[in-house]
Protein backbone atom coordinates (compact mmCIF):
# COMPACT_ATOMS: atom_id res chain seq x y z
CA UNK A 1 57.73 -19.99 -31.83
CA UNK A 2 54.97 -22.26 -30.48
CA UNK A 3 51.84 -21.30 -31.97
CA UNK A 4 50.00 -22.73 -28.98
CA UNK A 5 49.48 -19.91 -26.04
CA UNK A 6 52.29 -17.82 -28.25
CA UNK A 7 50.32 -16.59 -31.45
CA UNK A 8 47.05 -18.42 -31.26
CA UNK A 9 45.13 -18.25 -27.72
CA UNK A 10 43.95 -22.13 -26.92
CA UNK A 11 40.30 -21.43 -25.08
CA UNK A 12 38.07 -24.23 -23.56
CA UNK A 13 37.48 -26.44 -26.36
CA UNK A 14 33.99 -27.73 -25.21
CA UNK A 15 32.21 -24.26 -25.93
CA UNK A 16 31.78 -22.85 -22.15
CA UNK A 17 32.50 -25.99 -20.52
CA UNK A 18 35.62 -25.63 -18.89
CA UNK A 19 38.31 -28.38 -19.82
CA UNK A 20 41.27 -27.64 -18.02
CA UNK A 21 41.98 -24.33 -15.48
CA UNK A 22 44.31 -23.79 -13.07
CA UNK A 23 44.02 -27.54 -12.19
CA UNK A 24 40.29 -27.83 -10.94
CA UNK A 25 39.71 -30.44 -14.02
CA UNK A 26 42.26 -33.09 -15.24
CA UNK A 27 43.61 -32.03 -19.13
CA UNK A 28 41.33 -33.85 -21.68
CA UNK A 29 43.81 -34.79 -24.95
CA UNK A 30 40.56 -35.69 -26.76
CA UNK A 31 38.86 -32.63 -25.63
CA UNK A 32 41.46 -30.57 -26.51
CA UNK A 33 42.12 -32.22 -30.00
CA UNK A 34 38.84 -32.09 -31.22
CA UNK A 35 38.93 -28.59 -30.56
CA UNK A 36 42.10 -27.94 -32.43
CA UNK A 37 40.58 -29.82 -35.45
CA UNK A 38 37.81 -26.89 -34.90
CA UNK A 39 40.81 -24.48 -36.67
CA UNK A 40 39.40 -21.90 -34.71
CA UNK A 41 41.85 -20.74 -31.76
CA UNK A 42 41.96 -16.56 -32.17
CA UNK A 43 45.24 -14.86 -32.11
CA UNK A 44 47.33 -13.36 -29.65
CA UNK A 45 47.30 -9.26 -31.16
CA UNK A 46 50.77 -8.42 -29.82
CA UNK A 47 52.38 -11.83 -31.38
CA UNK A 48 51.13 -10.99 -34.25
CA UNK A 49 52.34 -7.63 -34.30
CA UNK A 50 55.59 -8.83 -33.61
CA UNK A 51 55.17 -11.80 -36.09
CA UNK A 52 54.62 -8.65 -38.53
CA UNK A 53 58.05 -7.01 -37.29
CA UNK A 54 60.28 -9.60 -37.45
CA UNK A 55 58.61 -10.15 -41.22
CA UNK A 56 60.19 -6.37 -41.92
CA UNK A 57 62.97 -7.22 -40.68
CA UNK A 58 63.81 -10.30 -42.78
CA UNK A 59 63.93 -12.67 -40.25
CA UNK A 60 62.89 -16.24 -40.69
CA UNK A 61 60.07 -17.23 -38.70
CA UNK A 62 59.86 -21.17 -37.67
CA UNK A 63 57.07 -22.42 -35.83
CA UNK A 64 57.65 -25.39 -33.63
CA UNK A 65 54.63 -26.90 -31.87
CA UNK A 66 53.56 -30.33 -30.27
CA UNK A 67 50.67 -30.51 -32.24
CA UNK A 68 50.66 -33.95 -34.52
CA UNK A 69 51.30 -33.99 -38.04
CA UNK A 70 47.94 -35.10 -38.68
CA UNK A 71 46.86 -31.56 -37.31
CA UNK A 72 49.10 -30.10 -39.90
CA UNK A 73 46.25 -28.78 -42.38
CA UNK A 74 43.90 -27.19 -39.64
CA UNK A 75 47.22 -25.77 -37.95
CA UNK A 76 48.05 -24.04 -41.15
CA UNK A 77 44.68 -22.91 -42.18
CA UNK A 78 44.24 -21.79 -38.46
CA UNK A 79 47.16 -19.79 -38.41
CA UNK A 80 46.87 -17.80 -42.15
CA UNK A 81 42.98 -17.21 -40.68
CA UNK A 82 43.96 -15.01 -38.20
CA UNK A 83 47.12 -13.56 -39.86
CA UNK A 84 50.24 -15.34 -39.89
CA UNK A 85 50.38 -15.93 -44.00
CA UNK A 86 54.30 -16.42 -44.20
CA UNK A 87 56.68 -18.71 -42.29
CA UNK A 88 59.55 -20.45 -43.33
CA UNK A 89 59.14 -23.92 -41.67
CA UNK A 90 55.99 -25.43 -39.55
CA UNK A 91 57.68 -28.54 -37.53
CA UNK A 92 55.15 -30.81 -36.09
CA UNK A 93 55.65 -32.96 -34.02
CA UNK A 94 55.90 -36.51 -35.72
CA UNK A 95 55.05 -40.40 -34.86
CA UNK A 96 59.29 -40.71 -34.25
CA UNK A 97 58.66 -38.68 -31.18
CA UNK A 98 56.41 -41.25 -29.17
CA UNK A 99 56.89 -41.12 -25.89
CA UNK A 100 59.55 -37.82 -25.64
CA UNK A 101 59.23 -35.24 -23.82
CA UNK A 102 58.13 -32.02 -25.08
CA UNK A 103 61.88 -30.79 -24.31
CA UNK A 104 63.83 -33.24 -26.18
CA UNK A 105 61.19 -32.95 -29.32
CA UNK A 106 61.80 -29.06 -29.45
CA UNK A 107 65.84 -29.35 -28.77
CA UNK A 108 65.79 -31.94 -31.44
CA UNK A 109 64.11 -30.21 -33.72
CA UNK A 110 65.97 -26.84 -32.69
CA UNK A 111 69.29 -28.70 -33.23
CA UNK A 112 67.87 -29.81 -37.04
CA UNK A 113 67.52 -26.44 -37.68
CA UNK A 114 70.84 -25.25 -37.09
CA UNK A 115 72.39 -28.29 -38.70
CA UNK A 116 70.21 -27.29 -42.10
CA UNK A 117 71.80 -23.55 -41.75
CA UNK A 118 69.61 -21.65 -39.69
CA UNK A 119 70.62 -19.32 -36.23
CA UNK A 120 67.99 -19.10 -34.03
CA UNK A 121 68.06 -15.70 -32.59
CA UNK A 122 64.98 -15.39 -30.94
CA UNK A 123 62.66 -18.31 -29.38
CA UNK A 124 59.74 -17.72 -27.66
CA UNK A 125 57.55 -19.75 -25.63
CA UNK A 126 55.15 -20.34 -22.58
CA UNK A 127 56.56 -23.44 -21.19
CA UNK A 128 59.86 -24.26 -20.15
CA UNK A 129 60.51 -26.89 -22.71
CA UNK A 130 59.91 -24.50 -25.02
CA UNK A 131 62.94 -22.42 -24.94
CA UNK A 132 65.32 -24.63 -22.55
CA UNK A 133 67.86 -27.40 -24.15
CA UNK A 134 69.82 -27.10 -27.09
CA UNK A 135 70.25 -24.26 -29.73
CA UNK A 136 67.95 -22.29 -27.91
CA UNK A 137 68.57 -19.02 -29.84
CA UNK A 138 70.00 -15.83 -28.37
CA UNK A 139 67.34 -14.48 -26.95
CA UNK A 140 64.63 -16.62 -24.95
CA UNK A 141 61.48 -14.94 -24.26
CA UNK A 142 59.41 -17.16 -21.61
CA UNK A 143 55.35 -15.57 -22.04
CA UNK A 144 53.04 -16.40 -19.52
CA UNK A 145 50.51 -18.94 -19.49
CA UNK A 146 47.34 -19.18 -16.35
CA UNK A 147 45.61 -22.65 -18.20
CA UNK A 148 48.12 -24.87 -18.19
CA UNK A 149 52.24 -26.10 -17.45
CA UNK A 150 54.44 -28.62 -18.93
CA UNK A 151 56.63 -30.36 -16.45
C-alpha cells in the first residue's frame, strides 16, 4: 500500500490555497513537501478499517510510497497519529532511485520483497504505477484519485 491517497488523504498543503486540482495549477514539489513535513494528512476511514482487517487476519502489511527517506520520521509519526500503529516494512523511496519512474521504484522494490520471502497478495493503489509491473500481488485494487495522476 501507498500511504499517499490510499490511507492518508493528501489535501492542499498551503492551508486553503489550492496547489494542485484537476490541472488548473501546475504540481508544486516544494509546496507539497513542506506540507508533508506538516505530519498532518488525515486518514482515509475505510483504509483504515481494512488496514485493521487484514491486521486480524495475520497478514503483513508493507507500505510502499514515493515519499523520500528524509520524510521517513514525519511519515511514520503521521501514519501511527491517525491509526496505522503496526506494519511490517515502510520502503521509501531512496537517493538510488534518482531519476526512475515511480513504476520501476515500486516493481523494484515489489520484486525485493519477494526475493526476502514475502507474497504479495494484495496491492493497492491510486495510480497506475502503483500496482502495474512486477510481483504485483494477486489481487490489485486500483482506488480512485480526482487531485492528481502519475503518467
Amino acid at each position: 500500500m501507498d500511504p499517499e491517497e490510499r490511507v492518508l488523504k493528501s489535501q492542499s498543503p498551503s492551508k486553503g490555497r489550492v496547489v494542485f486540482f484537476y490541472r488548473t495549477e501546475l504540481y508544486n514539489s516544494t509546496a507539497f513537501n513542506t506540507w508533508v513535513l506538516e505530519g498532518t494528512a488525515p486518514v482515509l476511514p475505510e483504509s483504515l478499517k481494512l488496514y485493521k482487517k487484514l491486521l486480524k487476519l495475520g497478514v503483513k502489511v508493507v507500505f510502499i510510497t514515493g515519499r523520500g527517506e528524509d520524510q521517513r520520521n514525519v511519515t511514520t509519526s503521521n501514519l501511527k497519529n491517525v491509526g496505522y500503529h503496526t506494519w511490517e516494512k515502510l520502503v521509501l523511496k531512496g537517493s538510488t532511485y534518482s531519476g526512475n519512474t515511480s513504476y520501476v521504484y515500486k516493481s523494484t522494490e515489489r520484486t525485493k520483497l519477494v526475493k526476502n520471502g514475502f507474497r504479495i497478495i494484495g496491492n493497492i493503489g491510486d495510480q497506475w504505477s502503483d500496482i502495474l509491473g512486477t510481483n504485483v500481488g494477486n489481487r490489485t485494487f486500483k482506488l480512485p484519485d480526482p487531485m492528481y495522476y502519475i503518467s
